[in-house]
N, C-alpha and C. Protein backbone atom coordinates (compact mmCIF):
# COMPACT_ATOMS: atom_id res chain seq x y z
N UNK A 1 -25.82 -2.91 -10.17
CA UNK A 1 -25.14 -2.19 -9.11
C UNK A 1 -26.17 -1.49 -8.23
N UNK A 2 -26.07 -1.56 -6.87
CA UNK A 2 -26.92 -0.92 -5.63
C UNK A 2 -26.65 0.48 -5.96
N UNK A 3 -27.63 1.34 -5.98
CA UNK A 3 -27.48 2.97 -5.51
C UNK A 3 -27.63 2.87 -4.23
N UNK A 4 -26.89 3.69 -3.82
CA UNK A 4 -27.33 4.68 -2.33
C UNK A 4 -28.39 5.25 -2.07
N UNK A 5 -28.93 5.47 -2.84
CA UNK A 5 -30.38 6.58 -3.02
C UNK A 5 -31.40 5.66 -3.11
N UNK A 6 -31.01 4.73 -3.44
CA UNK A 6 -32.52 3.38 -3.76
C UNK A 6 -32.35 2.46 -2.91
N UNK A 7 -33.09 2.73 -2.00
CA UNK A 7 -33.31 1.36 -1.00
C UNK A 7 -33.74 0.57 -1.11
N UNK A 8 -35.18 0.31 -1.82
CA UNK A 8 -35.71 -0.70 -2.82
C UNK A 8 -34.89 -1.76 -3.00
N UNK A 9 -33.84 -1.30 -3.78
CA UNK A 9 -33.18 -1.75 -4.51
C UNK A 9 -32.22 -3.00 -3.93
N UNK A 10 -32.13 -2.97 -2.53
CA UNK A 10 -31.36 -4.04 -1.18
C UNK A 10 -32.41 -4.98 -0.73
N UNK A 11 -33.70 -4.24 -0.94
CA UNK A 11 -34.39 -5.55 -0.21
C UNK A 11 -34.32 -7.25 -0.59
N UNK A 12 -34.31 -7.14 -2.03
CA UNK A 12 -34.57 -8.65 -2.34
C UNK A 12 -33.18 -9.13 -1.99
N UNK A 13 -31.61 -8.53 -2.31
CA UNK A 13 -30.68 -8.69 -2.05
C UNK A 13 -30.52 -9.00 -0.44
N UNK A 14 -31.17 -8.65 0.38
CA UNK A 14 -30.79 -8.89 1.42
C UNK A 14 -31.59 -9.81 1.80
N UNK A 15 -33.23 -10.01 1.57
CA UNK A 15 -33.42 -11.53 1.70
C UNK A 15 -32.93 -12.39 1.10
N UNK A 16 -32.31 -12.47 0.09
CA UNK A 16 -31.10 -13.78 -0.18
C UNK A 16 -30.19 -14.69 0.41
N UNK A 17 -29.65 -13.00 0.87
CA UNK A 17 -28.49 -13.49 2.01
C UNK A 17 -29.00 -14.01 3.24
N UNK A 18 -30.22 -13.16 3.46
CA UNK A 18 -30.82 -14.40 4.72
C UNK A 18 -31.33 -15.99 4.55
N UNK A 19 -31.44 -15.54 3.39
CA UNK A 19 -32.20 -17.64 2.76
C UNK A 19 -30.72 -18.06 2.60
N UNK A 20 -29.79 -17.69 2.17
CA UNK A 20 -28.48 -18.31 2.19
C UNK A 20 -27.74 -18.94 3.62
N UNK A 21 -27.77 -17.71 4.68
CA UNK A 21 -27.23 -17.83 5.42
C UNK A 21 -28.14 -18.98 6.42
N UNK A 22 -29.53 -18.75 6.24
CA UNK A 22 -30.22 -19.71 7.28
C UNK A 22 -30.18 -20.89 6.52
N UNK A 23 -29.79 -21.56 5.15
CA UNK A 23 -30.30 -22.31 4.47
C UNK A 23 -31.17 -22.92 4.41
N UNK A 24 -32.54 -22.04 3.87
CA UNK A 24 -34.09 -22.10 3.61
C UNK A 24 -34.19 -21.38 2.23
N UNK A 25 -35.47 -21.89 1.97
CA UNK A 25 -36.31 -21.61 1.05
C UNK A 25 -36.76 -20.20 0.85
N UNK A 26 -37.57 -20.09 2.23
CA UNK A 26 -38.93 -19.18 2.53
C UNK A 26 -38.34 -18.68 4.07
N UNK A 27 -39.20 -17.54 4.36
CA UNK A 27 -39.08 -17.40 5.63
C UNK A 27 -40.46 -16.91 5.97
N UNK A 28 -41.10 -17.22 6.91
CA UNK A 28 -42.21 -17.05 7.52
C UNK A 28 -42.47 -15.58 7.95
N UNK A 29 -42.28 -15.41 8.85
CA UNK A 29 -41.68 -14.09 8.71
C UNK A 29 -40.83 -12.77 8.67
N UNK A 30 -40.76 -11.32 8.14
CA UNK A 30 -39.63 -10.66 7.49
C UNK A 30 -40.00 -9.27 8.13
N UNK A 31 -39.00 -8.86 8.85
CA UNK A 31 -39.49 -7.44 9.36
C UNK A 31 -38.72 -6.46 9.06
N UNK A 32 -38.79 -5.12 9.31
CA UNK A 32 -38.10 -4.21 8.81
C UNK A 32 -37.90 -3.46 9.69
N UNK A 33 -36.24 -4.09 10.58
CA UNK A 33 -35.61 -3.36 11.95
C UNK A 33 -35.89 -2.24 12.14
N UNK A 34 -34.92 -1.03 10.88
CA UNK A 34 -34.82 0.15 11.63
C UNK A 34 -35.55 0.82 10.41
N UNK A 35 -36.81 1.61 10.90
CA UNK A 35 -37.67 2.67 9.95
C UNK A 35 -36.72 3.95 9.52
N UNK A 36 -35.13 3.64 9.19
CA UNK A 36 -34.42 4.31 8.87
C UNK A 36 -33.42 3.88 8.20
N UNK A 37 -32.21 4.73 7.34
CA UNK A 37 -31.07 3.55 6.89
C UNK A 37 -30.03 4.95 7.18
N UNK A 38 -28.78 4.23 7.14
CA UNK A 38 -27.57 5.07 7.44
C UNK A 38 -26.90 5.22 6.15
N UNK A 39 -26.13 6.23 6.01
CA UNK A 39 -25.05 5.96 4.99
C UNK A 39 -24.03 5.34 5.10
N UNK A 40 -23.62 4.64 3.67
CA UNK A 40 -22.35 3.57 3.83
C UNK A 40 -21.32 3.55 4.84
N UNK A 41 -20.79 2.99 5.20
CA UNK A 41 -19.98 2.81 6.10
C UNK A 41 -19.83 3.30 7.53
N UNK A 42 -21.34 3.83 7.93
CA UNK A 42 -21.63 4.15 9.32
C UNK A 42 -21.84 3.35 10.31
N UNK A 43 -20.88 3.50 11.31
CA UNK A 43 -20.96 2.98 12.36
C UNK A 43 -22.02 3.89 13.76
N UNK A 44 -22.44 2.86 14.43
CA UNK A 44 -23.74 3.35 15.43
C UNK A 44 -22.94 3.40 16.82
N UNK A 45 -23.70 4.77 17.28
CA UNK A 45 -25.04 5.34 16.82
C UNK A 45 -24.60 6.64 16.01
N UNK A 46 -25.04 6.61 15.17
CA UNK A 46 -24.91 7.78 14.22
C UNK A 46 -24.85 9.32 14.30
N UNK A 47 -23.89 9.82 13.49
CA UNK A 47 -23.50 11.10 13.93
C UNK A 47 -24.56 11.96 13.15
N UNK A 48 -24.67 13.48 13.50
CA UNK A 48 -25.97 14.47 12.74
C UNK A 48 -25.51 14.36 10.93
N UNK A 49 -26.52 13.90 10.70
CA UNK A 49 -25.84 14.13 9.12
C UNK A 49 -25.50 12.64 8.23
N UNK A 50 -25.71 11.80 9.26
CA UNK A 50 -25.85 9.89 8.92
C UNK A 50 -27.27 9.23 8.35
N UNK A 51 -27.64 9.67 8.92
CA UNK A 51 -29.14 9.54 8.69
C UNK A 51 -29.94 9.91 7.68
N UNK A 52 -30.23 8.72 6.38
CA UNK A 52 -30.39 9.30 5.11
C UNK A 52 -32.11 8.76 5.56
N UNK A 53 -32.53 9.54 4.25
CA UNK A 53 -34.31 9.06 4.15
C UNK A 53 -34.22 8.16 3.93
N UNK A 54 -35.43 7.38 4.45
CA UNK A 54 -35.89 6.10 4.34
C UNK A 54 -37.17 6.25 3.28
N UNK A 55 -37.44 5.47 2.25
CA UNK A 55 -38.63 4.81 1.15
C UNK A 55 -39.26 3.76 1.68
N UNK A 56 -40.43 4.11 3.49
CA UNK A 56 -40.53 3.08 3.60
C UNK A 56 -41.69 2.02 2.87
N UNK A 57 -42.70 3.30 2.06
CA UNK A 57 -44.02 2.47 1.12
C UNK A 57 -43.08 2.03 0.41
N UNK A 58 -41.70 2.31 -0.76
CA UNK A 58 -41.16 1.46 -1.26
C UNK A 58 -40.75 0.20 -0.70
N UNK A 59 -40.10 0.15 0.02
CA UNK A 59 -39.45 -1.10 0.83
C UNK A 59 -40.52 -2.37 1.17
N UNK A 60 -41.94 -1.44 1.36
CA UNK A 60 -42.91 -2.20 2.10
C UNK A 60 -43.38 -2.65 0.42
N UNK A 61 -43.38 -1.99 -0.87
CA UNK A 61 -43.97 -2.75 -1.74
C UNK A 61 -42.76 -4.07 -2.58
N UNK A 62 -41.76 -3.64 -1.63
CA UNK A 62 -40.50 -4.50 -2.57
C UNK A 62 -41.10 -5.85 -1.76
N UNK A 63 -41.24 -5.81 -0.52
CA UNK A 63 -41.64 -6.91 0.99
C UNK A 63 -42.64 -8.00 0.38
N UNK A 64 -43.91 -6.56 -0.17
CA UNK A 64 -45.05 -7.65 -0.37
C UNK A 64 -45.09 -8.05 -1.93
N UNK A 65 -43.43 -8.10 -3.10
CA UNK A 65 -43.49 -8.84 -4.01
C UNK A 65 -42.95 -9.89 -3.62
N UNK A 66 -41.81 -10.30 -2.62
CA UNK A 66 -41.60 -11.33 -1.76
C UNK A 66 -42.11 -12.27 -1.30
N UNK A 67 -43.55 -11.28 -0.57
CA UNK A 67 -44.70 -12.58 -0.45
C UNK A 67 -45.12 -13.21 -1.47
N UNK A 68 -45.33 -12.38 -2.64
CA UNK A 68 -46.43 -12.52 -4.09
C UNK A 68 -45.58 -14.19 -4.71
N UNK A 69 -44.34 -13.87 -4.25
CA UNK A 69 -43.15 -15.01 -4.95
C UNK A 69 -43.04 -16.13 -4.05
N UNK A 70 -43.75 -16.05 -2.78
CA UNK A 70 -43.48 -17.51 -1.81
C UNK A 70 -42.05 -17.31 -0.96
N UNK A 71 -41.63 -16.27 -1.18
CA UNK A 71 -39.96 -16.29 -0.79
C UNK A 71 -40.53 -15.88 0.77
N UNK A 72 -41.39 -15.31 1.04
CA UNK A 72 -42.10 -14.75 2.88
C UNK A 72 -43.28 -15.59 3.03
């Protein structure tokens, strides 16, 4: 199960869904839109108080086990 608090924790999950949806392997390359994340069910642009912390050295070390795996 995803926490809210662990962002980490979406990255590989969400490159999936992109290798799913593009039906590929690998993707060349993988960027990381917004240097921020919202809470569940927020719609944009976000109200004071939407705007949760971002883990972005986490996110960036979840990225480069991605590469380590061929999946980027």
């Amino acid at each position: 199960m995803l926490h809210e608090n662990n962002i980490t924790e979406r990255v590989r999950p969400a490159l999936n869904n992109t290798l799913q949806e593009l039906q590929l392997d690998y993707l060349d390359l993988y960027f990381i839109h917004w240097p921020f994340r919202l809470k569940d069910g927020v719609s944009t642009p976000p109200k004071e108080g939407e705007v949760l912390e971002f883990d972005m050295e986490g996110v960036w070390r979840e990225m480069e086990k991605l590469v380590k795996e061929n999946l980027v």
